[in-house]
N, C-alpha and C. Protein backbone atom coordinates (compact mmCIF):
# COMPACT_ATOMS: atom_id res chain seq x y z
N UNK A 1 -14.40 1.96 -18.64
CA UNK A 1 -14.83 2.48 -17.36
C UNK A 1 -14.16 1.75 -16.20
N UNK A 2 -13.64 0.53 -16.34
CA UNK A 2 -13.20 -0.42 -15.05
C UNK A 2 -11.81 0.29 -14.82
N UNK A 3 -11.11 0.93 -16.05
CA UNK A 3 -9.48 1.81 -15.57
C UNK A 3 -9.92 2.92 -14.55
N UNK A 4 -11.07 3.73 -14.85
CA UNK A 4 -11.37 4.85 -14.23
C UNK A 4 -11.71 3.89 -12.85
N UNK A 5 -12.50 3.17 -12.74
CA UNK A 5 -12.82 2.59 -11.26
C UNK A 5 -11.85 1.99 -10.69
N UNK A 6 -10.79 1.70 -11.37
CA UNK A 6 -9.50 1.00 -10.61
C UNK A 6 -8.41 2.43 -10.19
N UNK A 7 -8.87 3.17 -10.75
CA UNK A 7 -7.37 4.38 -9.99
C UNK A 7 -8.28 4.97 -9.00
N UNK A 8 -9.79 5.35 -9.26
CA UNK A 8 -10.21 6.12 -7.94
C UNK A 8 -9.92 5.14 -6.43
N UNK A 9 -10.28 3.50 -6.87
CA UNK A 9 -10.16 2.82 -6.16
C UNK A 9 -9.09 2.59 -5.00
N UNK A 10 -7.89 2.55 -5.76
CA UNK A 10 -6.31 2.92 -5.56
C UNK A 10 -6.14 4.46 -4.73
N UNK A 11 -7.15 4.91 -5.12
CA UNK A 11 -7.01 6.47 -4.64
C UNK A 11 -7.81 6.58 -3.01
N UNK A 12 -8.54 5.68 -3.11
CA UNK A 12 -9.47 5.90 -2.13
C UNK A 12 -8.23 4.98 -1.11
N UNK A 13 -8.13 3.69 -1.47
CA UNK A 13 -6.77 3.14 -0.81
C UNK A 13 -6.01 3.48 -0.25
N UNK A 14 -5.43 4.69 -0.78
CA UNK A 14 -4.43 4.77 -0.58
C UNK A 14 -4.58 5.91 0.50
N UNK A 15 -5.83 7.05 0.77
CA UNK A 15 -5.53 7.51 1.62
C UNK A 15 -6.66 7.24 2.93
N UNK A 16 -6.84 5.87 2.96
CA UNK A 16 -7.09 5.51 3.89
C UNK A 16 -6.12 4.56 4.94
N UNK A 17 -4.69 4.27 3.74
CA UNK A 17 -3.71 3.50 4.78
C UNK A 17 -3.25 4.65 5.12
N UNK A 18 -2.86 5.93 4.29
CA UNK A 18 -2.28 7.24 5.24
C UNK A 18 -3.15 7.55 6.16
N UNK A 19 -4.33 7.92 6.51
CA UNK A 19 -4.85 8.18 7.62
C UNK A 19 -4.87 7.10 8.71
N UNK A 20 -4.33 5.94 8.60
CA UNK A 20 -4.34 4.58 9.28
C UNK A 20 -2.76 4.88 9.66
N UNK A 21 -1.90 4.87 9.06
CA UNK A 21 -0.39 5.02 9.85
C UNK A 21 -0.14 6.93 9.94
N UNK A 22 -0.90 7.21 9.88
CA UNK A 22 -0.73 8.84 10.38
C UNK A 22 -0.35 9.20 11.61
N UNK A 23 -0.82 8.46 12.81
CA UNK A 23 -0.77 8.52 14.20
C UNK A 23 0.54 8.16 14.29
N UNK A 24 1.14 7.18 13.76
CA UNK A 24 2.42 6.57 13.90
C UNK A 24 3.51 7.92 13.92
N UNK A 25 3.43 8.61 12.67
CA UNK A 25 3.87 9.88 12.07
C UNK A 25 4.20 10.86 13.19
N UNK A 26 3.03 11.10 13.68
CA UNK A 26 3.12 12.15 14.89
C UNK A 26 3.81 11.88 16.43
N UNK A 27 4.66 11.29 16.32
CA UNK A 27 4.94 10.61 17.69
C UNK A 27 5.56 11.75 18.36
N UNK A 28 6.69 12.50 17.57
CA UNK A 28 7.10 14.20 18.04
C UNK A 28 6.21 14.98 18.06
N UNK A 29 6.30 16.04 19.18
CA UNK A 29 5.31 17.30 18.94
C UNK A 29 6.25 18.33 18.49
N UNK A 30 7.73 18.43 17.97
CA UNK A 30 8.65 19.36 17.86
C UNK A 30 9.58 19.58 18.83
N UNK A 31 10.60 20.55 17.89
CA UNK A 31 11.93 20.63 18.96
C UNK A 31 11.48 21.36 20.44
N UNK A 32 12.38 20.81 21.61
CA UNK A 32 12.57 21.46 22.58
C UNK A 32 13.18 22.99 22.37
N UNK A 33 12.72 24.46 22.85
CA UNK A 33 13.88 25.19 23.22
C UNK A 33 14.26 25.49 24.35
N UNK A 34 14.97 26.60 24.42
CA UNK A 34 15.76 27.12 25.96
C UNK A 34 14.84 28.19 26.75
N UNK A 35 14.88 28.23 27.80
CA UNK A 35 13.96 29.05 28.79
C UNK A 35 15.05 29.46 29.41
N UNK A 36 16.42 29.20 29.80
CA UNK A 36 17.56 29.91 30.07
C UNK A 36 18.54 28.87 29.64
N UNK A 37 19.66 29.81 29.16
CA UNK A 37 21.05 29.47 28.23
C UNK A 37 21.98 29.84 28.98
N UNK A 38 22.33 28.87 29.53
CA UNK A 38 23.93 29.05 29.97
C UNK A 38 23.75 30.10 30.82
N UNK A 39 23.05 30.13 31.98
CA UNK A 39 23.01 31.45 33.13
C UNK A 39 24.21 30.57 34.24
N UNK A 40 24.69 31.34 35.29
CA UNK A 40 25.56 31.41 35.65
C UNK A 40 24.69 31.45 37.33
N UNK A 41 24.61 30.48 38.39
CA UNK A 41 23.78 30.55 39.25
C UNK A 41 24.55 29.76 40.43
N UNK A 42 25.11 30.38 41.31
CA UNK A 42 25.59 29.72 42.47
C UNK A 42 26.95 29.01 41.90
N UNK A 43 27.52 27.60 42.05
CA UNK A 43 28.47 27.20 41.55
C UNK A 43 28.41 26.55 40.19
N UNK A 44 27.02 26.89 39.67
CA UNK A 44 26.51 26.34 38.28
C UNK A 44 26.88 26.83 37.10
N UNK A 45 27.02 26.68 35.97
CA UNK A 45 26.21 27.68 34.67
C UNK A 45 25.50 26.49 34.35
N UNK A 46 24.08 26.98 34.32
CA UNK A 46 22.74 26.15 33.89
C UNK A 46 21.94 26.58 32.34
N UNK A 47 21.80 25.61 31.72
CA UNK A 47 20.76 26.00 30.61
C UNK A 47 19.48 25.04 31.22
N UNK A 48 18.54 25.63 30.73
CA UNK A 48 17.17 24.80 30.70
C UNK A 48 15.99 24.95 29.64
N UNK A 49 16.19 23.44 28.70
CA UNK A 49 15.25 23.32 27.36
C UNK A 49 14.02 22.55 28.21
N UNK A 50 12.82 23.53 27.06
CA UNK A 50 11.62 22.72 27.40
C UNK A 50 10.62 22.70 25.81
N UNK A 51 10.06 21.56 26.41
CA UNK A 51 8.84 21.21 24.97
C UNK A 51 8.18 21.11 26.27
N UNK A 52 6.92 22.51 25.94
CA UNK A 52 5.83 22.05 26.92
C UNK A 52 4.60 22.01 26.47
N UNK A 53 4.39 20.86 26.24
CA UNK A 53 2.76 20.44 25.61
C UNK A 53 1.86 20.23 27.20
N UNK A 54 0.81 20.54 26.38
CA UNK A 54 -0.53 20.48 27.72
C UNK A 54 -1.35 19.70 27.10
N UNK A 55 -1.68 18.95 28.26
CA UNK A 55 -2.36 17.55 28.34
C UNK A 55 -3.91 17.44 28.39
N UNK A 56 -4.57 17.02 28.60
CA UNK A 56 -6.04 16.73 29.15
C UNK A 56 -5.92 15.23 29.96
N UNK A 57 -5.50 14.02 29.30
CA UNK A 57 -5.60 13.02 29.49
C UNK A 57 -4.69 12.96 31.07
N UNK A 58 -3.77 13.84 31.40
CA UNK A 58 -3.54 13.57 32.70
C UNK A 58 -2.03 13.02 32.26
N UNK A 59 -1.30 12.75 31.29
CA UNK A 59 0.12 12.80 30.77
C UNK A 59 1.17 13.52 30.96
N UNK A 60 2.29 13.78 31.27
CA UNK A 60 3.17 14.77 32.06
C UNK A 60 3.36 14.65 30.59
N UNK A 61 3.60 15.37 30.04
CA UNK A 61 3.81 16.29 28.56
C UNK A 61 4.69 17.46 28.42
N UNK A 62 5.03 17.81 29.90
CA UNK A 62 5.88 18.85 29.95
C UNK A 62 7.18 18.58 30.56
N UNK A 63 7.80 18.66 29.80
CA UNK A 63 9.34 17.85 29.67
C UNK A 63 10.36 19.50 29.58
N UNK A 64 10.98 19.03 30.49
CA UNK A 64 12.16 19.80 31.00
C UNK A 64 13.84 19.23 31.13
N UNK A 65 14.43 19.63 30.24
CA UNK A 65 16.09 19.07 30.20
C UNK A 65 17.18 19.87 30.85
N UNK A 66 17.52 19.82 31.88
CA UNK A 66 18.62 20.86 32.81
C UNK A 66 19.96 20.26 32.56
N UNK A 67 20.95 21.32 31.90
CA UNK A 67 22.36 20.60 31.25
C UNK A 67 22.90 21.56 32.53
N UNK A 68 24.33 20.98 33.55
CA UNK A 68 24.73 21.70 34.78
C UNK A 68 26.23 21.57 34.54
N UNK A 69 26.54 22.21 35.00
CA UNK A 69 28.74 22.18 34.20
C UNK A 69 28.90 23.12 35.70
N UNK A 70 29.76 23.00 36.48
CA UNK A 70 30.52 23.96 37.48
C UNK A 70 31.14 24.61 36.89
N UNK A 71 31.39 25.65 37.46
CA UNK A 71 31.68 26.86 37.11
C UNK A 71 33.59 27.00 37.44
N UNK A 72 33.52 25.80 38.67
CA UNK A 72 35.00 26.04 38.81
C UNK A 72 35.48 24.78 39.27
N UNK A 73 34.86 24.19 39.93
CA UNK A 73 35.25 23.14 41.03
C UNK A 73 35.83 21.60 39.94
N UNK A 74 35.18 21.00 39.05
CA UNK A 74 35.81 20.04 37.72
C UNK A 74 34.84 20.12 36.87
N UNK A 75 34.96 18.97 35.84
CA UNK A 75 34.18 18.55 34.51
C UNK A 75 32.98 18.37 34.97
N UNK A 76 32.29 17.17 35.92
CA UNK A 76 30.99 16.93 36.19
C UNK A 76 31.06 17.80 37.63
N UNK A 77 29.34 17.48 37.67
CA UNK A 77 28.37 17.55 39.17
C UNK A 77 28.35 16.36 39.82
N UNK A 78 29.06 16.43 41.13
CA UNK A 78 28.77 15.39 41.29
C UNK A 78 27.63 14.36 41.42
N UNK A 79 27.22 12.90 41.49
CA UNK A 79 26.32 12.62 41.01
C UNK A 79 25.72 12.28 41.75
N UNK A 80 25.89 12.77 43.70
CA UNK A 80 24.84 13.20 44.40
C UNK A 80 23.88 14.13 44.22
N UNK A 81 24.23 14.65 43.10
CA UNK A 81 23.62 16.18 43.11
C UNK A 81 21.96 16.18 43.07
N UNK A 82 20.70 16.80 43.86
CA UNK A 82 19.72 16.97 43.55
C UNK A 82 19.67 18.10 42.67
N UNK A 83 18.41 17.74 41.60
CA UNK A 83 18.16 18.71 40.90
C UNK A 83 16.36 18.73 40.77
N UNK A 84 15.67 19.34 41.45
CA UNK A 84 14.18 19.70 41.71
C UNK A 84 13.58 20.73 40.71
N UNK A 85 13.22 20.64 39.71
CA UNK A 85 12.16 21.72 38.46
C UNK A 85 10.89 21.85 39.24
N UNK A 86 10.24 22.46 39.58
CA UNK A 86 8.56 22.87 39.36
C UNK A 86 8.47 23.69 38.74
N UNK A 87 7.02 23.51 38.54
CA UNK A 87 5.77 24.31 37.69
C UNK A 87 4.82 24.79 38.29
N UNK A 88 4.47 26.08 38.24
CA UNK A 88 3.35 26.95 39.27
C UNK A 88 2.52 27.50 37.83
N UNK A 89 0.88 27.63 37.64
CA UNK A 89 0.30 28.41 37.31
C UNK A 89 0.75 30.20 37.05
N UNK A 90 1.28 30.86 36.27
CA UNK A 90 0.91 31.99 36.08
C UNK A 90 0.05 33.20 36.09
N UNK A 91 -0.89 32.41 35.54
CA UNK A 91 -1.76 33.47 34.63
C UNK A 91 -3.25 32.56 35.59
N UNK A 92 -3.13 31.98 36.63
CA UNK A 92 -4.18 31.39 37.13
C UNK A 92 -3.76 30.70 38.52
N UNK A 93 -4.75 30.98 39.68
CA UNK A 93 -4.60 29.82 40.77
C UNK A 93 -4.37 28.56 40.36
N UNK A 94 -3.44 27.88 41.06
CA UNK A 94 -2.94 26.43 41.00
C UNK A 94 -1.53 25.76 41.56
N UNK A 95 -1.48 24.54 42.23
CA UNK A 95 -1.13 24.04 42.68
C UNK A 95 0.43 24.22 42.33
N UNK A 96 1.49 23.83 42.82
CA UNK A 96 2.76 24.21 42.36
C UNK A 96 3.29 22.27 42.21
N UNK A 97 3.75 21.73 40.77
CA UNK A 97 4.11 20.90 41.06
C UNK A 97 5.41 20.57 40.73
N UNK A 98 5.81 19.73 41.27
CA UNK A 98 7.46 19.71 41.31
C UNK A 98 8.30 17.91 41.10
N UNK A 99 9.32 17.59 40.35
CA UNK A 99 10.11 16.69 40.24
C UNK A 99 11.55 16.72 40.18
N UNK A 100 12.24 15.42 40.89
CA UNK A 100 13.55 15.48 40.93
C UNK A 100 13.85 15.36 39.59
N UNK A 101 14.58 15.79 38.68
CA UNK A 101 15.16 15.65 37.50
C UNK A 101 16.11 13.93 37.39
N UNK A 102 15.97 13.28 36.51
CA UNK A 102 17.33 12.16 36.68
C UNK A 102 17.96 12.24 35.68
N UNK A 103 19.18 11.71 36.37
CA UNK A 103 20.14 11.99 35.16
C UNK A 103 19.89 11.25 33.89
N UNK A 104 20.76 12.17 32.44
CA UNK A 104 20.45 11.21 31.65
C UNK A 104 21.53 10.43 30.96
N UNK A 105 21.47 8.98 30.76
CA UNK A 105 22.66 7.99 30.31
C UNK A 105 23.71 8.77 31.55
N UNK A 106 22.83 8.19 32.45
CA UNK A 106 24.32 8.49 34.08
C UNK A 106 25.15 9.62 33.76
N UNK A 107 24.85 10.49 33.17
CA UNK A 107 25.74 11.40 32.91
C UNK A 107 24.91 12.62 34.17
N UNK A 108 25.84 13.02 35.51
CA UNK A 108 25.05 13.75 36.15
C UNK A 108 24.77 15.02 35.84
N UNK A 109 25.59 15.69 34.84
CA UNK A 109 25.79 17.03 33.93
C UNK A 109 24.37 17.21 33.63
N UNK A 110 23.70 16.31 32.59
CA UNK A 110 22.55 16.40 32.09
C UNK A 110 21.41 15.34 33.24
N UNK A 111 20.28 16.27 33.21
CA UNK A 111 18.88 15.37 33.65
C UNK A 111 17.50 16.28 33.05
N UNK A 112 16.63 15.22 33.05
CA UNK A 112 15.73 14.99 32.18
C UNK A 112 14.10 14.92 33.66
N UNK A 113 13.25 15.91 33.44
CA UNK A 113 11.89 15.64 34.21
C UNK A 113 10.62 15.98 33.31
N UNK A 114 9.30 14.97 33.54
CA UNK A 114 8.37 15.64 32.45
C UNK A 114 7.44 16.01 34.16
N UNK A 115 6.32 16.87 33.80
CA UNK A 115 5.62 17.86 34.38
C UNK A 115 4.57 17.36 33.73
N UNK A 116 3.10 17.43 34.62
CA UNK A 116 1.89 17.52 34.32
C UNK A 116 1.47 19.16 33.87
N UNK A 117 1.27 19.73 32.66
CA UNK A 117 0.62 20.85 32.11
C UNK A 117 -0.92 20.66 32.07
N UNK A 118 -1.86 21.11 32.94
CA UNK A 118 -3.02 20.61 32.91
C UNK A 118 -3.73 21.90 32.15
N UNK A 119 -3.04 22.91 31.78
CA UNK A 119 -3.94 23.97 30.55
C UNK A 119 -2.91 24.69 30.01
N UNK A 120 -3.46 25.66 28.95
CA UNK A 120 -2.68 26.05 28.28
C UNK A 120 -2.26 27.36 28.80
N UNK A 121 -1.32 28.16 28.94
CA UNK A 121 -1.03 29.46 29.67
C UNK A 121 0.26 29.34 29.87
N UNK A 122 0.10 30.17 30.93
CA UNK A 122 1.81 30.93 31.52
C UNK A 122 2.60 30.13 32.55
N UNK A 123 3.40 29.15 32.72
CA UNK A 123 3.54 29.20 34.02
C UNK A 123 5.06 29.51 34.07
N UNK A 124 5.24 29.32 35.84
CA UNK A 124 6.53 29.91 36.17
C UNK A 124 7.34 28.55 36.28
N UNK A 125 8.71 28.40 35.93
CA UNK A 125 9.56 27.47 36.36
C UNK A 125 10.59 27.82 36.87
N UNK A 126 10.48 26.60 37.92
CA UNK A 126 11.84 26.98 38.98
C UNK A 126 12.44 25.60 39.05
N UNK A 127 13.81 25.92 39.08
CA UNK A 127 14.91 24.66 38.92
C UNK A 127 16.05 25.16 40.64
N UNK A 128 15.85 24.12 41.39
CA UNK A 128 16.29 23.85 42.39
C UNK A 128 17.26 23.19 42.72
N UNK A 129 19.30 23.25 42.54
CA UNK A 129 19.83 22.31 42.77
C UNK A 129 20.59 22.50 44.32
N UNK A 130 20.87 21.13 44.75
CA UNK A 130 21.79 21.01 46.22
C UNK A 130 22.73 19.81 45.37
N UNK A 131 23.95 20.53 45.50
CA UNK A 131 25.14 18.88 45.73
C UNK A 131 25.75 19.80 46.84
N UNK A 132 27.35 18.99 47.27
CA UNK A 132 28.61 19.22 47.80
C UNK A 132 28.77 20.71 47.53
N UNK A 133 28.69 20.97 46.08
CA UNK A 133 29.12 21.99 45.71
C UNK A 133 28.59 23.49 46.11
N UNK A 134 27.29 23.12 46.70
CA UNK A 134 26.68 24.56 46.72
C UNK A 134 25.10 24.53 46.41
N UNK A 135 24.67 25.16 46.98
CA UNK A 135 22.89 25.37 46.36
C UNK A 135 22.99 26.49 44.85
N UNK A 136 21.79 26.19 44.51
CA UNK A 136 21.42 27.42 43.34
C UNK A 136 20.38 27.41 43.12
N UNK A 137 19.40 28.47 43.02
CA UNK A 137 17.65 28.51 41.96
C UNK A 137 17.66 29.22 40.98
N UNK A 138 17.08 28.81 40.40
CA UNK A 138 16.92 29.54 39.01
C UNK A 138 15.43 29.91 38.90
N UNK A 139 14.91 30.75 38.08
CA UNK A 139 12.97 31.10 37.88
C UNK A 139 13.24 31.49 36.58
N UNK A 140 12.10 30.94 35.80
CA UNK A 140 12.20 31.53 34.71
C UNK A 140 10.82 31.08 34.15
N UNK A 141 9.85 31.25 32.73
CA UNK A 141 8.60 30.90 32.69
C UNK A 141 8.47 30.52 31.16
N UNK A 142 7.45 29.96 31.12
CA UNK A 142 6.89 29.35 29.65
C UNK A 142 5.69 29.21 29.55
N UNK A 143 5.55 28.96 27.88
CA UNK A 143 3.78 29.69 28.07
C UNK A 143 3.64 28.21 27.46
N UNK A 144 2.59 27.09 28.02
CA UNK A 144 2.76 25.68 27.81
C UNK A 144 1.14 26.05 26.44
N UNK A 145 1.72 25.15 25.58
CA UNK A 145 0.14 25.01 24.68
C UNK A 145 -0.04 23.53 24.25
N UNK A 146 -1.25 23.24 23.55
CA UNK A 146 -1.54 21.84 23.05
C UNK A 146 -1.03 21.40 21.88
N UNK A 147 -1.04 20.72 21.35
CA UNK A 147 -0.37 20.31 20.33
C UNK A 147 -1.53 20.51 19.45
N UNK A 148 -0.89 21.42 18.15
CA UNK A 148 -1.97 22.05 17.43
C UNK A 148 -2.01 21.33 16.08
N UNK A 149 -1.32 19.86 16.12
CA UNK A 149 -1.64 19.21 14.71
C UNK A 149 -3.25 18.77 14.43
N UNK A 150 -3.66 18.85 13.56
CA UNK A 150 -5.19 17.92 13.33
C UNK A 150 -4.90 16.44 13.56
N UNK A 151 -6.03 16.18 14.32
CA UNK A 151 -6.60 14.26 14.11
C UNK A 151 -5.68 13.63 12.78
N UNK A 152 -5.61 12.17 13.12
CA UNK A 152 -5.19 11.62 12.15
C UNK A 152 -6.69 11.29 11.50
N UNK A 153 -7.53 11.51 11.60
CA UNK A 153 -8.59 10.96 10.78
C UNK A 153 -8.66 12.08 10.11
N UNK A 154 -8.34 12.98 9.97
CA UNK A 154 -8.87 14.46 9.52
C UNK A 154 -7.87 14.22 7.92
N UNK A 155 -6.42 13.72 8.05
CA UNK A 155 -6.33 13.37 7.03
C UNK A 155 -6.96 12.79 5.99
N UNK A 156 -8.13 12.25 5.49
CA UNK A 156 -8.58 11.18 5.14
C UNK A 156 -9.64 12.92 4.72
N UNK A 157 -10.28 13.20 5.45
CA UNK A 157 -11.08 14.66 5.40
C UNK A 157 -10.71 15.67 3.91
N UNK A 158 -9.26 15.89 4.83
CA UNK A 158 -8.51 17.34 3.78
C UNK A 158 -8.29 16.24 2.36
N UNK A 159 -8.11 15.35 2.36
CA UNK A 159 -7.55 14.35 0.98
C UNK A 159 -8.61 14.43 0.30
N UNK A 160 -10.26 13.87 0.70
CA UNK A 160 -11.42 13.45 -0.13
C UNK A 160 -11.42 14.59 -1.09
N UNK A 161 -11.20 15.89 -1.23
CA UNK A 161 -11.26 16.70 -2.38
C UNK A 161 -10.66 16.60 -3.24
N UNK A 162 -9.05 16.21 -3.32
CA UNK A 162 -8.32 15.99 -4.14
C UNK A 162 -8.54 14.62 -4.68
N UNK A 163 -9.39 13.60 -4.21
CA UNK A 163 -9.85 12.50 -4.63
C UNK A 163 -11.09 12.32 -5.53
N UNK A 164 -12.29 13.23 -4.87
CA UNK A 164 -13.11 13.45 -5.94
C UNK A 164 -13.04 14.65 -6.91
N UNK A 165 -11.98 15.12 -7.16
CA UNK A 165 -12.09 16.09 -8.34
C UNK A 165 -11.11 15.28 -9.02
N UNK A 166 -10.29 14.18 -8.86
CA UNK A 166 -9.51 13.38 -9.69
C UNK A 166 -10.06 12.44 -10.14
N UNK A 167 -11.08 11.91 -9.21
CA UNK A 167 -12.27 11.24 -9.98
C UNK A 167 -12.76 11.99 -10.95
N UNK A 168 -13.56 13.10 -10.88
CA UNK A 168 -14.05 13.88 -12.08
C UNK A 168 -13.62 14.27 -12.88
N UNK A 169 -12.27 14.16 -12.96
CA UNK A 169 -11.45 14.44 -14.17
C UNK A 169 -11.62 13.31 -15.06
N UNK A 170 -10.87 12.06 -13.80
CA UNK A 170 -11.01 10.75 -14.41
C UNK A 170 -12.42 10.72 -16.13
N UNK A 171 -13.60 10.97 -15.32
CA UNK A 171 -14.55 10.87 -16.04
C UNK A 171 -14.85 11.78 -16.80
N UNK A 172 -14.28 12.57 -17.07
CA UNK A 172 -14.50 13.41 -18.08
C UNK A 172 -13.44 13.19 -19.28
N UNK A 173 -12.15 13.22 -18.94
CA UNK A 173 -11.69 12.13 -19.68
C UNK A 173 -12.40 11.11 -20.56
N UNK A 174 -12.58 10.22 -19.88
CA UNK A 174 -13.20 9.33 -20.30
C UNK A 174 -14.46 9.32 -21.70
N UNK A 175 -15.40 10.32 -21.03
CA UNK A 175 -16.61 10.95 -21.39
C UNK A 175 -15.72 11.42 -22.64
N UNK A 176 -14.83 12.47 -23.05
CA UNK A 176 -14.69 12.86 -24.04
C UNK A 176 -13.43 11.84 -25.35
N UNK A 177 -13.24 10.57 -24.07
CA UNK A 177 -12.58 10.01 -25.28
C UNK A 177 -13.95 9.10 -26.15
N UNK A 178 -15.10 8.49 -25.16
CA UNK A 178 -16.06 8.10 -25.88
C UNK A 178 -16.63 9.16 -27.06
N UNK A 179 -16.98 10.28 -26.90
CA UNK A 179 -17.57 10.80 -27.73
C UNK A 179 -16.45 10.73 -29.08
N UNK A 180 -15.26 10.76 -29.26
CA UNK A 180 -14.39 11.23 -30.21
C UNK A 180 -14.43 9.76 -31.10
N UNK A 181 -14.50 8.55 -30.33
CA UNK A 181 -14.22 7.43 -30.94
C UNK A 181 -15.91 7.14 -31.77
């Protein structure tokens, strides 16, 4: 009987360090995609990727990546260039909020802004640039949601079945090697 109490044991172990480094696990909520690809806007062609998770805790979760290439003038933007994203409510009254994008690894081509998503729904995005080169806006929208993984404790939850019916095997096992001997 102490083999059978040493693997449930091990069993119980073991998915209590997975539900203990589970959180670690989840640090991504998934890939970013495109809300516009390569549109063509003033002296621009602009794409714009977003992962937009919605928050409660008050976390800008809504992350916006604007890649900018001229259309004619050279290779980069120059790296005066402003680049302004907001976020307006859709599908509901609310405040319109807005950030300068910064570049990313000094590269002024690419910049990077996260956004407060305070519910889940529709909203509208607008990307605002001014350099040398010229103004441009862009509008376009995304429907922001929460991140729909379960709790890391919940692991530990969905596991206990597969733990006590491996226990009960365990013992039945057992049970029928006693009777045979």
């Amino acid at each position: 009987m102490t083999g059978a109490r040493q693997h449930i044991r091990a069993a119980i172990q073991a998915c209590l360090i997975l539900a203990f480094f589970a959180g670690t696990a989840w640090a991504h909520s998934g890939p970013p995609f495109p809300i516009v690809s390569t549109q063509v806007a003033g002296p621009y062609e602009v794409s714009v990727w977003t992962d937009p998770d919605t928050t409660d805790d008050g976390t800008a979760a809504g992350r916006f990546w604007v890649t900018l290439k001229p259309t004619a003038a050279g290779p980069t933007v120059p790296a005066d260039a402003r680049v302004v994203v907001s976020i307006t409510p859709a599908d509901r009254a609310g405040a319109t909020l807005e950030a300068s994008a910064e570049s990313l690894d000094r590269d002024p081509n690419r910049r990077f802004v996260a956004l407060l998503m305070d519910h889940e729904g529709r909203y509208r995005v607008g990307v605002a640039i001014d350099s040398p080169l010229g103004h441009a806006d862009l509008e376009s929208a995304v429907d922001a949601t929460y991140d729909l993984r379960p709790a890391p404790y919940l692991i530990v939850v969905f596991a206990m079945p597969f733990v006590l019916v491996g226990f009960l095997w365990i013992k039945l096992l057992l049970r029928r090697r006693r009777k045979a001997a």
